[in-house]
Structures are given as structure tokens and as C-alpha cells.
Protein backbone atom coordinates (compact mmCIF):
# COMPACT_ATOMS: atom_id res chain seq x y z
CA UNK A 1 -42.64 194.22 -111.03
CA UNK A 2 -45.87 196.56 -110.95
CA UNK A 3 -45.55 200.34 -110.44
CA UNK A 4 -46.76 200.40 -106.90
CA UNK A 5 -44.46 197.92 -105.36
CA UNK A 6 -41.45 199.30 -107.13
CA UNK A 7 -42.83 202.81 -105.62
CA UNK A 8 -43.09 201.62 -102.21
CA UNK A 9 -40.17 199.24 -101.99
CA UNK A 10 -37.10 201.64 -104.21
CA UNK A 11 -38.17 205.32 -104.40
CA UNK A 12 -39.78 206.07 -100.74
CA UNK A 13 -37.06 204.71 -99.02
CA UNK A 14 -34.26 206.44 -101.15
CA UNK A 15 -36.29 209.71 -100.18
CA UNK A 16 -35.72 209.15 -96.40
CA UNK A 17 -34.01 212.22 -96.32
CA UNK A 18 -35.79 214.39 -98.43
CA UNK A 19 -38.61 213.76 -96.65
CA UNK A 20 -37.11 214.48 -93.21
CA UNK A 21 -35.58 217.70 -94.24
CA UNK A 22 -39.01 218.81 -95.59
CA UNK A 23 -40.23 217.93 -92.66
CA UNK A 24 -37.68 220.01 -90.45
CA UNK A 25 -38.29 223.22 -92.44
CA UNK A 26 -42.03 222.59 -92.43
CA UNK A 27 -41.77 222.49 -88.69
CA UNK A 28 -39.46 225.09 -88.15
CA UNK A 29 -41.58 227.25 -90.92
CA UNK A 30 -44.60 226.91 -88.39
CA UNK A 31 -43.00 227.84 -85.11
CA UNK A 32 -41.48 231.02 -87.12
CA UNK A 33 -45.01 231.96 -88.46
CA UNK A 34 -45.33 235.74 -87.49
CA UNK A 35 -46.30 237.41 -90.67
CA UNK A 36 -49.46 235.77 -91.80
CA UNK A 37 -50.65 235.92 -87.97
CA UNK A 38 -49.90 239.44 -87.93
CA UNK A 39 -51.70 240.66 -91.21
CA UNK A 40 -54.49 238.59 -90.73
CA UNK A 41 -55.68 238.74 -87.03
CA UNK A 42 -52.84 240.64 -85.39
CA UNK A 43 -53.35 238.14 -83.15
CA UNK A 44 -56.84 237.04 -82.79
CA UNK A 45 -59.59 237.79 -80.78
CA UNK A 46 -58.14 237.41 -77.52
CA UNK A 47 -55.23 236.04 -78.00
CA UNK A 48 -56.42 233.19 -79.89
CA UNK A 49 -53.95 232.56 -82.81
CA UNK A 50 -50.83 233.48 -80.98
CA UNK A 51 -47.86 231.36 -82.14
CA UNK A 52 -44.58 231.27 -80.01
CA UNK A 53 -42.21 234.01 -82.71
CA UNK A 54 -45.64 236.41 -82.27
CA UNK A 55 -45.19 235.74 -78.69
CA UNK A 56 -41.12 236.95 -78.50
CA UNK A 57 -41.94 239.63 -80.77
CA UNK A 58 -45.01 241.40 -78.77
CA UNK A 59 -43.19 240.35 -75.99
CA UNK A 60 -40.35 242.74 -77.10
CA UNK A 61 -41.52 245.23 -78.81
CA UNK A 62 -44.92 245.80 -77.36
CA UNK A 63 -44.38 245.48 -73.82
CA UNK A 64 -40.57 246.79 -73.78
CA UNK A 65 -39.61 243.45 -71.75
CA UNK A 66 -36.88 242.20 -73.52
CA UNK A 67 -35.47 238.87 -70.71
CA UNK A 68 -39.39 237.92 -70.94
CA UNK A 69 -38.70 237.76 -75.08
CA UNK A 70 -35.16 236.35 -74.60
CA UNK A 71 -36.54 233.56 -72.77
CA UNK A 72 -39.64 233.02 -74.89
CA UNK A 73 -36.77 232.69 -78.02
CA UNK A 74 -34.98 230.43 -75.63
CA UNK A 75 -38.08 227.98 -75.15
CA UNK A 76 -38.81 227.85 -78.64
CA UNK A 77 -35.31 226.62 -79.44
CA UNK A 78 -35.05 224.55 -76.88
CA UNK A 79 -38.48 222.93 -77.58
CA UNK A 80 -37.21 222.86 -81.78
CA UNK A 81 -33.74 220.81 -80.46
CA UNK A 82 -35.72 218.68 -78.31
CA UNK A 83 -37.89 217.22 -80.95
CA UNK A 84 -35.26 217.23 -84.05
CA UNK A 85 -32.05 216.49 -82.60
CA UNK A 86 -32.54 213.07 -81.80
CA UNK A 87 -34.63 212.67 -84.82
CA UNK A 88 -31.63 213.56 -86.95
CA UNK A 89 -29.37 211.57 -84.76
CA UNK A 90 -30.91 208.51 -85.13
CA UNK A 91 -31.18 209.30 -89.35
CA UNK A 92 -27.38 209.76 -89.38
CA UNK A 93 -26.88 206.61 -86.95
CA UNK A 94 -29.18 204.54 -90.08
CA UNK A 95 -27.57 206.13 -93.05
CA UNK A 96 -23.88 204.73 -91.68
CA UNK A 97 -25.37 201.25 -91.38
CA UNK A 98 -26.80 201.25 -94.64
CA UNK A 99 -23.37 202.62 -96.44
């Protein structure tokens, strides 16, 4: 059996799950991404490279409005559930066929 096809056919699919947690953090690494925005553009030139956490966090801290940063924190979780939850669902639902 050549390389490749025992690549593609044994080891990618017994990483199913390593590459959806990687792909979870990744995600959740990106909505989170404050710091690097912060010390590089504090924002950008006119709002430009505002992510949703640099959203919350002026929200909160710069304008004193802290329902406005609650619900921005709310969104972003929300919006996070909606696109992993059934993701992870439907992983769980495969891995108890498989076993």
C-alpha cells in the first residue's frame, strides 16, 4: 500500500478529532483576539480592525457602558454556540456509531 493512500485512508480520519478541537480553539482564539489589535493599531484607523472582545472591552471601559458590553459578550457567545454546538453534536453522534 503506498504512503499516500495509507495517509489519506488510516491517519486523517483517526485525527477527526484532533482536527476539530484545533479548529475550535483556533476559532475561539480569533474572536478573543484583543491584545495584538490593541498593541498594534489600538484599533485601526477608524475603526477598521475592531474584533468583537475589542468591542466589549472599549465598550466597558472606554465608554463606562457596561449592559452595551454585557450584551456585546452575550452576542459573541451566542454567535460561538451557534456555530460549534451542533458541530460537536453531530462529532459525538459519529464517534458512537463508529464504536
Amino acid at each position: 500500500m503506498p504512503f499516500w493512500r495509507l495517509y489519506i485512508e488510516v491517519i486523517i480520519p483517526m485525527m477527526k478529532l484532533t482536527f476539530l478541537t484545533c479548529i475550535i480553539l483556533l476559532c475561539i482564539g480569533v474572536v478573543k483576539a484583543y491584545d495584538i489589535i490593541v498593541a498594534m493599531t489600538n484599533g485601526g484607523p477608524g475603526g477598521a480592525s475592531v474584533m468583537p472582545a475589542y468591542f466589549v472591552i472599549d465598550a466597558y471601559w472606554q465608554k463606562q457602558n457596561l449592559g452595551f458590553a454585557s450584551a456585546g459578550a452575550t452576542v459573541m457567545l451566542l454567535t460561538t454556540l451557534i456555530l460549534f454546538l451542533p458541530l460537536v453534536i453531530i462529532t459525538a453522534i459519529r464517534q458512537r456509531r463508529e464504536a
